[in-house]
C-alpha atoms as a PDB file:
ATOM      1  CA  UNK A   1     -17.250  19.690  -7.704  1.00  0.00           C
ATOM      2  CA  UNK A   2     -15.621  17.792 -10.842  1.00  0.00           C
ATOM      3  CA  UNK A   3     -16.405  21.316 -12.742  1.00  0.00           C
ATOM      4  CA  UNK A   4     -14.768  23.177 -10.193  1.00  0.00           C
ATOM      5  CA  UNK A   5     -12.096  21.075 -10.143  1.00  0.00           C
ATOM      6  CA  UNK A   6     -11.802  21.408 -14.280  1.00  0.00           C
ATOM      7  CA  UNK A   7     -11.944  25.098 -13.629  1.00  0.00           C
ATOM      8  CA  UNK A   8      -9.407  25.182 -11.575  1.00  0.00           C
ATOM      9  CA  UNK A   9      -6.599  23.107 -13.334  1.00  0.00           C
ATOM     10  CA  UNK A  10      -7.667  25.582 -15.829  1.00  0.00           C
ATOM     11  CA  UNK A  11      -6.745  28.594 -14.028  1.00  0.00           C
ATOM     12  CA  UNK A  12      -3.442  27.184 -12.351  1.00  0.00           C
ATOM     13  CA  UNK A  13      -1.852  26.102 -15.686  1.00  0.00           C
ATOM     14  CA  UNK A  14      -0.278  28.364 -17.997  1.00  0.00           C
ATOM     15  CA  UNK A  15      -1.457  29.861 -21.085  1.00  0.00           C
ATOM     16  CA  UNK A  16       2.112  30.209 -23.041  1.00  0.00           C
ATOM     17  CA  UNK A  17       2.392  27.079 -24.935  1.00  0.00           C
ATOM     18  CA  UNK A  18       5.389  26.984 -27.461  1.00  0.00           C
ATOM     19  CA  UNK A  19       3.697  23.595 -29.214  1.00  0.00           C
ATOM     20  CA  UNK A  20       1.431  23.792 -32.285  1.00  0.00           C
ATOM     21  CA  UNK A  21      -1.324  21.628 -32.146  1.00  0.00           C
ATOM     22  CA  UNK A  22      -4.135  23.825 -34.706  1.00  0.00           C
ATOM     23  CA  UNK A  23      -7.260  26.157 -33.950  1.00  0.00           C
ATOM     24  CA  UNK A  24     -10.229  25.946 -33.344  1.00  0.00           C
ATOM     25  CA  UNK A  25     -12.210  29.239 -35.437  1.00  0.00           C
ATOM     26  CA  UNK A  26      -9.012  30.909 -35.043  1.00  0.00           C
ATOM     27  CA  UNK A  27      -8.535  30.244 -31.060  1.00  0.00           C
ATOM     28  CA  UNK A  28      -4.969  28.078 -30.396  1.00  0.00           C
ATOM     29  CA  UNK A  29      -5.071  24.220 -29.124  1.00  0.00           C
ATOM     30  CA  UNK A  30      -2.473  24.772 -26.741  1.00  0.00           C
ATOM     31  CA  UNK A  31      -0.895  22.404 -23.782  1.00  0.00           C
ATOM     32  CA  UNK A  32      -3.247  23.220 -21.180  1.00  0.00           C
ATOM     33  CA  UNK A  33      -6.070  22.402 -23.331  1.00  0.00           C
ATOM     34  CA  UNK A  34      -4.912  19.000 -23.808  1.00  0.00           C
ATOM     35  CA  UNK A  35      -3.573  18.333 -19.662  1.00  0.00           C
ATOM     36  CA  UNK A  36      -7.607  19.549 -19.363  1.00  0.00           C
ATOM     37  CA  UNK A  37      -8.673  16.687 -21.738  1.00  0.00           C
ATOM     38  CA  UNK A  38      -6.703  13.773 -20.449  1.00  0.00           C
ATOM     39  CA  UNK A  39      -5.460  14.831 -17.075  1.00  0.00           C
ATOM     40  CA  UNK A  40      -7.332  12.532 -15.044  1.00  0.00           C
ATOM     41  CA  UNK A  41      -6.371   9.798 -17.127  1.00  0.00           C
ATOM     42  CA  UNK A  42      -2.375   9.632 -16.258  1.00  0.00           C
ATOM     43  CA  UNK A  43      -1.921   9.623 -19.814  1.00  0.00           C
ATOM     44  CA  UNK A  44       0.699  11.567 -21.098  1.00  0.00           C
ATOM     45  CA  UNK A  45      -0.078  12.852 -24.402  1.00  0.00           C
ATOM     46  CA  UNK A  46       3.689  12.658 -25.781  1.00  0.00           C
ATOM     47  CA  UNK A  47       3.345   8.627 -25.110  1.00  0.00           C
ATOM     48  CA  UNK A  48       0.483   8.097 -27.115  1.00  0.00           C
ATOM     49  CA  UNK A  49       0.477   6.284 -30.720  1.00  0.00           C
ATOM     50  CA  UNK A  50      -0.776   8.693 -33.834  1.00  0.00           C
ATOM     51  CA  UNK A  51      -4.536   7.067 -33.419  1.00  0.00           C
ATOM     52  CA  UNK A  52      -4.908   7.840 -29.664  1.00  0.00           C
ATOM     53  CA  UNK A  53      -3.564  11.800 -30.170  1.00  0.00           C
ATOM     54  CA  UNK A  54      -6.230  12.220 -32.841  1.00  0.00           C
ATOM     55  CA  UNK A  55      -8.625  11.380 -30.780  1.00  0.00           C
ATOM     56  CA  UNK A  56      -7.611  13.402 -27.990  1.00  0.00           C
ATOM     57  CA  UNK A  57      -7.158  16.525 -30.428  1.00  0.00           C
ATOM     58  CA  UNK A  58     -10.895  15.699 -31.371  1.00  0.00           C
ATOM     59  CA  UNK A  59     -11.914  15.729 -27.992  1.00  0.00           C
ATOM     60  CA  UNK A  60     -10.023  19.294 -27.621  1.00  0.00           C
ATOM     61  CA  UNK A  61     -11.841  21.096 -30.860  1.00  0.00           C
ATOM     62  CA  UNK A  62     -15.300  19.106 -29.037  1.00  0.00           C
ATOM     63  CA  UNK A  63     -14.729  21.402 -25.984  1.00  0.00           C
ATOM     64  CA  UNK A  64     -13.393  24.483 -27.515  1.00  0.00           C
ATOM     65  CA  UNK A  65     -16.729  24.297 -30.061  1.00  0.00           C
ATOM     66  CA  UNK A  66     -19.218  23.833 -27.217  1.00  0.00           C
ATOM     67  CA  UNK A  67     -17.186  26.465 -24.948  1.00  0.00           C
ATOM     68  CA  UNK A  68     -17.402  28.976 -27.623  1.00  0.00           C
ATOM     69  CA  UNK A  69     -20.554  27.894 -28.263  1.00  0.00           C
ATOM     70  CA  UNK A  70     -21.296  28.547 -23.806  1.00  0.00           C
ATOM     71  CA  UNK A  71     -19.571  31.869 -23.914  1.00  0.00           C
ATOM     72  CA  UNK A  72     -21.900  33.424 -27.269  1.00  0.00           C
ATOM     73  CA  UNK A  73     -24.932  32.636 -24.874  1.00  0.00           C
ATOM     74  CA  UNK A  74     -24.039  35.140 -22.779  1.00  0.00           C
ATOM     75  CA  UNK A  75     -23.958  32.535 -19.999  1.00  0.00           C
ATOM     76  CA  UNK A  76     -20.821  34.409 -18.224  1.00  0.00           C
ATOM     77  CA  UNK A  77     -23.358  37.130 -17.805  1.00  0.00           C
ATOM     78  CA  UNK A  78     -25.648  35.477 -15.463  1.00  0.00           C
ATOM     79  CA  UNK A  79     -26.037  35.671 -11.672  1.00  0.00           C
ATOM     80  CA  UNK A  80     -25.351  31.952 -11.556  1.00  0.00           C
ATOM     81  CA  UNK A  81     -21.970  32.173 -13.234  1.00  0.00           C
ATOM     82  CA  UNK A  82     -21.028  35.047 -11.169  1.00  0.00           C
ATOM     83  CA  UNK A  83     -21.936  33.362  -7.839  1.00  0.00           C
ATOM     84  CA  UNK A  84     -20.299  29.740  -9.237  1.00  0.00           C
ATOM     85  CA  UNK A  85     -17.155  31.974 -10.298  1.00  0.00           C
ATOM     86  CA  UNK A  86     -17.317  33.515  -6.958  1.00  0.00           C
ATOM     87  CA  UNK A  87     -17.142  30.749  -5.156  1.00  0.00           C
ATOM     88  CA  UNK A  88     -14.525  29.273  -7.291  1.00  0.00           C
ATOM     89  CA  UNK A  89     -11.995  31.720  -6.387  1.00  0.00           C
ATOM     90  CA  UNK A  90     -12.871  31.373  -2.887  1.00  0.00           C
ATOM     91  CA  UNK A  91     -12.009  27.611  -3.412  1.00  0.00           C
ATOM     92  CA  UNK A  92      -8.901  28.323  -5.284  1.00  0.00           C
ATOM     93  CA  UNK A  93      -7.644  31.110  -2.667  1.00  0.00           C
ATOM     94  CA  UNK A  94      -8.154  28.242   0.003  1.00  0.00           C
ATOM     95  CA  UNK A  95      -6.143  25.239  -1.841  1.00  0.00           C
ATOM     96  CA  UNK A  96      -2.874  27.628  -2.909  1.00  0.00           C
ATOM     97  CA  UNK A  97      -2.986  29.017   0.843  1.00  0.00           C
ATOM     98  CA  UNK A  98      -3.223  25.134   2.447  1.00  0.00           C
ATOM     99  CA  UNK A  99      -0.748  24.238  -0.127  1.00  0.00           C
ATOM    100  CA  UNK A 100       1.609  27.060   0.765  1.00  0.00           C
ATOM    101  CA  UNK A 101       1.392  26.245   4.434  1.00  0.00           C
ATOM    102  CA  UNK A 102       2.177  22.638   3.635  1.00  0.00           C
ATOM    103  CA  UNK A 103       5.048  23.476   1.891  1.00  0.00           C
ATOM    104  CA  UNK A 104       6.343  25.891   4.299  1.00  0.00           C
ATOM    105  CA  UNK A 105       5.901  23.432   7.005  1.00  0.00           C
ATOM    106  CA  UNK A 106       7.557  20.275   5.026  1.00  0.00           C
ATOM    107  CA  UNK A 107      10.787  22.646   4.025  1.00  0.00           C
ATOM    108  CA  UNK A 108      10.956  23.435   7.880  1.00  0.00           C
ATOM    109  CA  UNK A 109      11.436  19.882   9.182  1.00  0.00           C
ATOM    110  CA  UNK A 110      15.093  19.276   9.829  1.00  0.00           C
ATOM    111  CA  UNK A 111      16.935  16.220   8.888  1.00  0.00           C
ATOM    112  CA  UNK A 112      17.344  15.182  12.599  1.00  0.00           C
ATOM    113  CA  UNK A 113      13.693  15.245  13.366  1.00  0.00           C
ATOM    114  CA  UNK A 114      13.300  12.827  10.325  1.00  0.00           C
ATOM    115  CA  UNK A 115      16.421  10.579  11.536  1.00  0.00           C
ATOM    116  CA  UNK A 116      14.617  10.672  15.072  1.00  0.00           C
ATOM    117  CA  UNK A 117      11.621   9.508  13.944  1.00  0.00           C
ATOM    118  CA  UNK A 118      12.942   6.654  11.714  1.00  0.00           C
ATOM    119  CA  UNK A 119      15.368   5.535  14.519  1.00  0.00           C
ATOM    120  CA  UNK A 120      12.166   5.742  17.114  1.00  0.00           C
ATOM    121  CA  UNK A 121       9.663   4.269  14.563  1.00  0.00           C
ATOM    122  CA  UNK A 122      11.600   1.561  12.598  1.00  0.00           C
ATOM    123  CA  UNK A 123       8.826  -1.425  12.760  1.00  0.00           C
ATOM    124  CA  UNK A 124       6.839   0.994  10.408  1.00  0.00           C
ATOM    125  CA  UNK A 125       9.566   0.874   8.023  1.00  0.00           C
ATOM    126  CA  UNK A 126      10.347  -3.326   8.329  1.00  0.00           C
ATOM    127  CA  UNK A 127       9.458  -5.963   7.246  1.00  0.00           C
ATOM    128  CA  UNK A 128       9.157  -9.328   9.399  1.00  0.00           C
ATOM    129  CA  UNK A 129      10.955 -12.714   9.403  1.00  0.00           C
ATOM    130  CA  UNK A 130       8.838 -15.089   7.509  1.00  0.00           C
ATOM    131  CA  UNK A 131       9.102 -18.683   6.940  1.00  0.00           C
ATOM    132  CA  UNK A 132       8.224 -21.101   4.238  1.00  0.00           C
ATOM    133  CA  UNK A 133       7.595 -24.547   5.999  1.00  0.00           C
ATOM    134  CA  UNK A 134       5.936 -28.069   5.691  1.00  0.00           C
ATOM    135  CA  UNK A 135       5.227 -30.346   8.698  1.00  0.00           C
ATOM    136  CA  UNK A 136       3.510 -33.695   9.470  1.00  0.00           C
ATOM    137  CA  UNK A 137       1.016 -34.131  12.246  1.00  0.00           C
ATOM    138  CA  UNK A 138       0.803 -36.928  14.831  1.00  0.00           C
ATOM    139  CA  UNK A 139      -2.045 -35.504  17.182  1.00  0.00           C
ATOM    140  CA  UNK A 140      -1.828 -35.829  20.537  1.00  0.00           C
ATOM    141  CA  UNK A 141      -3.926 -33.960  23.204  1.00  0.00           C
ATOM    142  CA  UNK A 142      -2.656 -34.528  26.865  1.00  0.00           C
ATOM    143  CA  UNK A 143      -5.741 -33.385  28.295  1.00  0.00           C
ATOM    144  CA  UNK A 144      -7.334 -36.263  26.673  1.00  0.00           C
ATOM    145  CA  UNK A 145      -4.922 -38.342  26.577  1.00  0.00           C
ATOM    146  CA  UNK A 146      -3.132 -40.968  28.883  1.00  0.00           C
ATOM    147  CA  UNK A 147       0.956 -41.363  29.021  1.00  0.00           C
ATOM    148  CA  UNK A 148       0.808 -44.448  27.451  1.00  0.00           C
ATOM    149  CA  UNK A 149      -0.880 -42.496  24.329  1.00  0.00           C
ATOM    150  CA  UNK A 150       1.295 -39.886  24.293  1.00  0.00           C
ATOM    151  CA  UNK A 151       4.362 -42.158  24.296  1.00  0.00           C
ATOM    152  CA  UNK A 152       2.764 -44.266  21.390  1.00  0.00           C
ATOM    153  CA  UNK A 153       1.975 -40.981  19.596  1.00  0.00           C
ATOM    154  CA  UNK A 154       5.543 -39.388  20.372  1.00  0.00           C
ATOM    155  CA  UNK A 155       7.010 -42.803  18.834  1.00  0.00           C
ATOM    156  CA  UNK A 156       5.133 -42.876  15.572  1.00  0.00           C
ATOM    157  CA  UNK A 157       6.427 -39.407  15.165  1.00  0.00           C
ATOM    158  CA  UNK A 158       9.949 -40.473  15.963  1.00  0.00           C
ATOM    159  CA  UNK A 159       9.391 -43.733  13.344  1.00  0.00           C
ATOM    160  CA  UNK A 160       8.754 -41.400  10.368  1.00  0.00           C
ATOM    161  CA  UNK A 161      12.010 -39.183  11.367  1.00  0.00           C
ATOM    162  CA  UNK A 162      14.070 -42.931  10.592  1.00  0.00           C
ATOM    163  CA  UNK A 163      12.318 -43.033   7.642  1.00  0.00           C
ATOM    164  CA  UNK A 164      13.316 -39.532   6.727  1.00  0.00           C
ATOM    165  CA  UNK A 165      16.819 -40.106   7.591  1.00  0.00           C
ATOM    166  CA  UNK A 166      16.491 -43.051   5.702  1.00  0.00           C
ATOM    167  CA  UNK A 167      15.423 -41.441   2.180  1.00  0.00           C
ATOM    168  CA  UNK A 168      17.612 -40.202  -0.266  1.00  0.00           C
ATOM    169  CA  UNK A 169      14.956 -37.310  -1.717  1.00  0.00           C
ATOM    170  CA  UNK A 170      14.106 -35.747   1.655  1.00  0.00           C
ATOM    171  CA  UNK A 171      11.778 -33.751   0.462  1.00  0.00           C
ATOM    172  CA  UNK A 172      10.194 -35.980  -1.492  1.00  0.00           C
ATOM    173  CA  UNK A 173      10.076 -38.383   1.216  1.00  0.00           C
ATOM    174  CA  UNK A 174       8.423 -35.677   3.758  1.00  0.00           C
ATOM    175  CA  UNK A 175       5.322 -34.923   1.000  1.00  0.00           C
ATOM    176  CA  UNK A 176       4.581 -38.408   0.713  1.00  0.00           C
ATOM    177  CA  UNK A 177       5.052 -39.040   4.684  1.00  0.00           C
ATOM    178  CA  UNK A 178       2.842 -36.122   5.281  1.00  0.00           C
ATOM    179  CA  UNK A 179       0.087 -37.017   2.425  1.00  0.00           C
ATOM    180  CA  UNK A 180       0.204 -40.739   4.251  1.00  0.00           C
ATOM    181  CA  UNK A 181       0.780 -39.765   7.974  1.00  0.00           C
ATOM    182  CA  UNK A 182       0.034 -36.160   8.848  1.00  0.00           C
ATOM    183  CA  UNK A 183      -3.425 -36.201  10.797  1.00  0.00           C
ATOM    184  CA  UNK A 184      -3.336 -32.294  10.363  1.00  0.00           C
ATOM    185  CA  UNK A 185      -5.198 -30.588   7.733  1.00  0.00           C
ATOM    186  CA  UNK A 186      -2.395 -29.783   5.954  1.00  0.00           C
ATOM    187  CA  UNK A 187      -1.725 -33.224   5.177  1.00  0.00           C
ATOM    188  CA  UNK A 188      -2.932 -33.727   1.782  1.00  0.00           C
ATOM    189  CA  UNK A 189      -0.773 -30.941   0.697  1.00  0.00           C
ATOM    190  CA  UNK A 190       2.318 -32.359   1.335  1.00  0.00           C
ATOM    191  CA  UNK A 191       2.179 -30.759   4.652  1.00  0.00           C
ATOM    192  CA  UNK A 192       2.559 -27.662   3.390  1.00  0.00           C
ATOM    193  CA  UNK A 193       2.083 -24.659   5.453  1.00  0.00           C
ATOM    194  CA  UNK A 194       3.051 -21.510   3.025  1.00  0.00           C
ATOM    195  CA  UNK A 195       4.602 -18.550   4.196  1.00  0.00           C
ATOM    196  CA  UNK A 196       4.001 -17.231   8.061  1.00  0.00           C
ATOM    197  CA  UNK A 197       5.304 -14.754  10.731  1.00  0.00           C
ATOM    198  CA  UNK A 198       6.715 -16.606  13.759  1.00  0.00           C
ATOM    199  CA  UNK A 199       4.060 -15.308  16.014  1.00  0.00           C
ATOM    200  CA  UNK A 200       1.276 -16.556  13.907  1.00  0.00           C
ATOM    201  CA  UNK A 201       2.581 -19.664  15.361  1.00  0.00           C
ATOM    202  CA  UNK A 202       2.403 -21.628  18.584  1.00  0.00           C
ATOM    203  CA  UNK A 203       6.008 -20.494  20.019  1.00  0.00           C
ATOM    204  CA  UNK A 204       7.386 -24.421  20.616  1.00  0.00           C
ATOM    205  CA  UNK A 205       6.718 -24.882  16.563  1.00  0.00           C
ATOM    206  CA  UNK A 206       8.043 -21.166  15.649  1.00  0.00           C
ATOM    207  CA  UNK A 207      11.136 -21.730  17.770  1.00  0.00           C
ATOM    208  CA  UNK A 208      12.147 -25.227  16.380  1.00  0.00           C
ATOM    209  CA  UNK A 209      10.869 -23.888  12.730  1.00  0.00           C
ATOM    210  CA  UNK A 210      13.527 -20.897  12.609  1.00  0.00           C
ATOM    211  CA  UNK A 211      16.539 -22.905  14.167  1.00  0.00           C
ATOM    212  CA  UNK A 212      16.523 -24.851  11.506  1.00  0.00           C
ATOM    213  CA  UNK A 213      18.499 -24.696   7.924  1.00  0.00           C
ATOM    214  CA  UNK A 214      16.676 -24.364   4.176  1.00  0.00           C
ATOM    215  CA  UNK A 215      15.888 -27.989   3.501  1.00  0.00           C
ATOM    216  CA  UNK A 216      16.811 -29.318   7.133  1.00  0.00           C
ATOM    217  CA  UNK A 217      13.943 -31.377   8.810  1.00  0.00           C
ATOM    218  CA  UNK A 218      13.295 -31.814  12.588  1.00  0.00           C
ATOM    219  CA  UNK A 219      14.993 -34.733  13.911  1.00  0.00           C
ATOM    220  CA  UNK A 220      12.951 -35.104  17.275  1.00  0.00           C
ATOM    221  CA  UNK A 221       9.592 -34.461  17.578  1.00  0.00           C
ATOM    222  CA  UNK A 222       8.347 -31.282  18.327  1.00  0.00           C
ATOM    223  CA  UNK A 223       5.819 -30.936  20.721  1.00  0.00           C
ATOM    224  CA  UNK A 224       3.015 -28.005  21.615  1.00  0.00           C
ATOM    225  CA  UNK A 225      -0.500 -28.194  22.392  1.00  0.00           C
ATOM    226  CA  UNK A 226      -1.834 -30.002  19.139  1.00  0.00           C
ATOM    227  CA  UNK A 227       0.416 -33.319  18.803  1.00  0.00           C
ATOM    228  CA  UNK A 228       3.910 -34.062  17.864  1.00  0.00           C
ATOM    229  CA  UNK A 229       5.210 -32.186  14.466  1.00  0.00           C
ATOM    230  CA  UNK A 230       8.154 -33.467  12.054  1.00  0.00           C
ATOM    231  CA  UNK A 231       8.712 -29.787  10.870  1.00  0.00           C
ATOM    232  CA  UNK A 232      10.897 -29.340   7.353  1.00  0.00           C
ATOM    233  CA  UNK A 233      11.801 -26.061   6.555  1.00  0.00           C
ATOM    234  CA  UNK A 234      11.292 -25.167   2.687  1.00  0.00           C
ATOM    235  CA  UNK A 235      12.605 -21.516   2.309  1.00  0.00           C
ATOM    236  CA  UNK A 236      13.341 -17.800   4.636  1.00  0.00           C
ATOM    237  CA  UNK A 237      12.769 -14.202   4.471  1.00  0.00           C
ATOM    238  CA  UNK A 238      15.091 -12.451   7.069  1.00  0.00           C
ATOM    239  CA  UNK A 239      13.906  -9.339   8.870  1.00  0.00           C
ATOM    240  CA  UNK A 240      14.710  -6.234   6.517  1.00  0.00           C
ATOM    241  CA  UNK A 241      14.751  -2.443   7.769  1.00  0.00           C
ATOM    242  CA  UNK A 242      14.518   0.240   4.338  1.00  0.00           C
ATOM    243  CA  UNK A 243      17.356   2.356   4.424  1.00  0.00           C
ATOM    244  CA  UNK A 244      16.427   6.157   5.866  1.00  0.00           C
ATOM    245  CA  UNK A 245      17.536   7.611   2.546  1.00  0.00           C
ATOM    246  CA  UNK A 246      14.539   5.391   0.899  1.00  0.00           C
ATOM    247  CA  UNK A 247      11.996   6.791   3.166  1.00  0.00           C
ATOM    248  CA  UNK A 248      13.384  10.370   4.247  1.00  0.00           C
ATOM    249  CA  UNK A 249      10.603  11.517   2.228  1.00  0.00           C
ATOM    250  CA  UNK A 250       7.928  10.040   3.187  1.00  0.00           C
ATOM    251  CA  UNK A 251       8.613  10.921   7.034  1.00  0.00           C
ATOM    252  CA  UNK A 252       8.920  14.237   5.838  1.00  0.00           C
ATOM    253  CA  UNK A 253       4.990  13.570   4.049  1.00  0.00           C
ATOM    254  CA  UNK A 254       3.848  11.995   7.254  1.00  0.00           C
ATOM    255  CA  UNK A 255       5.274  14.445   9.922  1.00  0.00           C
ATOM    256  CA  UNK A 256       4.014  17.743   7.868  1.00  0.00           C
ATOM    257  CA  UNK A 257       0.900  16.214   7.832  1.00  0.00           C
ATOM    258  CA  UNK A 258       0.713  15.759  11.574  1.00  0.00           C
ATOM    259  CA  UNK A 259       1.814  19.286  12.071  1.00  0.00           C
ATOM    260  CA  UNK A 260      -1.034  20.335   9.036  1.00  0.00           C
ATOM    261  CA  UNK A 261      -3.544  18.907  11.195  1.00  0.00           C
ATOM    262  CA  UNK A 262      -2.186  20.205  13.790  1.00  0.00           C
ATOM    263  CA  UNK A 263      -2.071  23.994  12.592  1.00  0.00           C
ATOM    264  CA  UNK A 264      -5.251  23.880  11.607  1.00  0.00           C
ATOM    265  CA  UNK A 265      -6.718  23.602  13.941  1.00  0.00           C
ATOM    266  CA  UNK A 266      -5.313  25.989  16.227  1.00  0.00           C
ATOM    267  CA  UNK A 267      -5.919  28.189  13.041  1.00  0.00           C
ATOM    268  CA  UNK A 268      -9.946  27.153  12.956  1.00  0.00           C
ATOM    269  CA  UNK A 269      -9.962  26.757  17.209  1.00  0.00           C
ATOM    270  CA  UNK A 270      -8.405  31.218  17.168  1.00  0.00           C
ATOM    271  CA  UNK A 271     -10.433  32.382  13.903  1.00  0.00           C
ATOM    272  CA  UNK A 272     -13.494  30.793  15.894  1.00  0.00           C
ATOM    273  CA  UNK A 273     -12.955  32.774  18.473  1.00  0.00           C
ATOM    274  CA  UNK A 274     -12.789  36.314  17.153  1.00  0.00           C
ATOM    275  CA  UNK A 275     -15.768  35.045  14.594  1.00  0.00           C
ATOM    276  CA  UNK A 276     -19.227  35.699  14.590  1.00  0.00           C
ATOM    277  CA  UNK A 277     -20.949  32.800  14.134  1.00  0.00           C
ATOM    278  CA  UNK A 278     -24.624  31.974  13.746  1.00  0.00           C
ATOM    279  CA  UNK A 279     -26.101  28.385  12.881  1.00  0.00           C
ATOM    280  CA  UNK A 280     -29.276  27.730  12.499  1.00  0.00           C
END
């Protein structure tokens, strides 16, 4: 397959190269013999320092020496080159037709359609609020526990919020409360919690979370299934949509490639049809 593939960049490029780059026992080193030689790469052989476009030329005259070498056998005269040519050609005939019919199908999609489909599809082309908070813990589990606990519980929460207000470094205040205090596994990080989406949250902690201000701190406890929180928050992404213009074409990619697939098949599903086929 990689050898048809070589074969076939081979074909598709041009021969008419205006650079000079030597021979090789007379034949010219042109352009296409070098995109052969490094294509795969991504190099560009214009980029490269003197030391890597030696190589490459040496890796050129390599080829052309062993291709010369190939074509003196007599190897193009063989029933297996004929057949692997063949079928070559075949493969070639079939990528330049798909390609045309992609083409033909991409330059036929209107700028509405692409505008509808942004304006129908825009979570695929957003990115979600996300939030960069730090809490401390006071666990509290009112299936398990009585009133009496809970109100203890709620009030130790609501003593570290005086010490909080208290404190001139807030922050610094909250990482040490929440290294001393937090009964939550984020604890002995400060409390830290890193970045998260709102819904990978219990909703009573998302809700309080995003009300607040960079910097600002809870100043009642917030309460959900696992305890009281002191939430701070620490930093915010807002919601972003990309611009159409940023994406027009890769709607265009995506909804030619629907309709591809689509063709294609009604292509394969009618040539079926009228076919002979016999499998065995």
């Amino acid at each position: 397959m990689i050898k048809k593939i070589a074969l076939a960049s081979m074909v598709l490029l041009t021969v008419a190269q205006a650079k000079d780059y030597g021979t090789v026992n007379g034949e010219k080193i042109t352009e296409t013999d070098i995109s052969v030689t490094i294509g795969q790469t991504g190099m560009k052989y214009e980029t490269l320092d003197d030391t890597m476009k030696k190589r490459v030329l040496e890796m050129v005259v390599d080829r052309k020496l062993l291709t010369q070498e190939a074509e003196k056998s007599g190897i193009d005269k063989t029933e297996a080159y004929t057949s692997q040519l063949k079928s070559l050609k075949r493969d070639l005939a079939l990528d330049m037709w798909m390609k045309k019919e992609m083409k033909t199908l991409e330059e036929g999609i209107s700028k509405e359609k692409l505008q509808k489909f942004y304006k129908d599809n825009k979570p695929q082309f957003s990115t979600v609020k996300k939030l960069q908070a730090r809490h401390i813990l006071i666990m509290a589990d009112e299936k398990k526990l009585s009133k009496e606990e809970m109100a203890k519980a709620k009030t130790k929460a609501e003593a570290l919020i005086k010490e909080l207000d208290g404190a001139k470094d807030k922050k610094a205040k909250f990482i040490e409360l929440a290294k001393s205090k937090s009964e939550g596994p984020s604890g002995k990080d400060g409390g830290d919690l890193g970045w998260f989406e709102l819904g990978r949250m219990v909703p009573e902690f998302s809700t309080a979370a995003d009300a607040l201000k960079v910097g600002e701190y809870t100043k009642t406890p917030v309460k959900t299934q696992f305890g009281y929180h002191i939430i701070m928050l620490d930093d915010r992404k807002e919601a972003t949509l990309k611009p159409f213009e940023k994406v027009e074409e890769q709607i265009r990619v995506q909804l030619s490639g629907q309709e591809f697939a689509g063709k294609m098949k009604a292509k394969t599903d009618e040539l079926r049809k009228a076919a002979k086929i016999e499998l065995k």
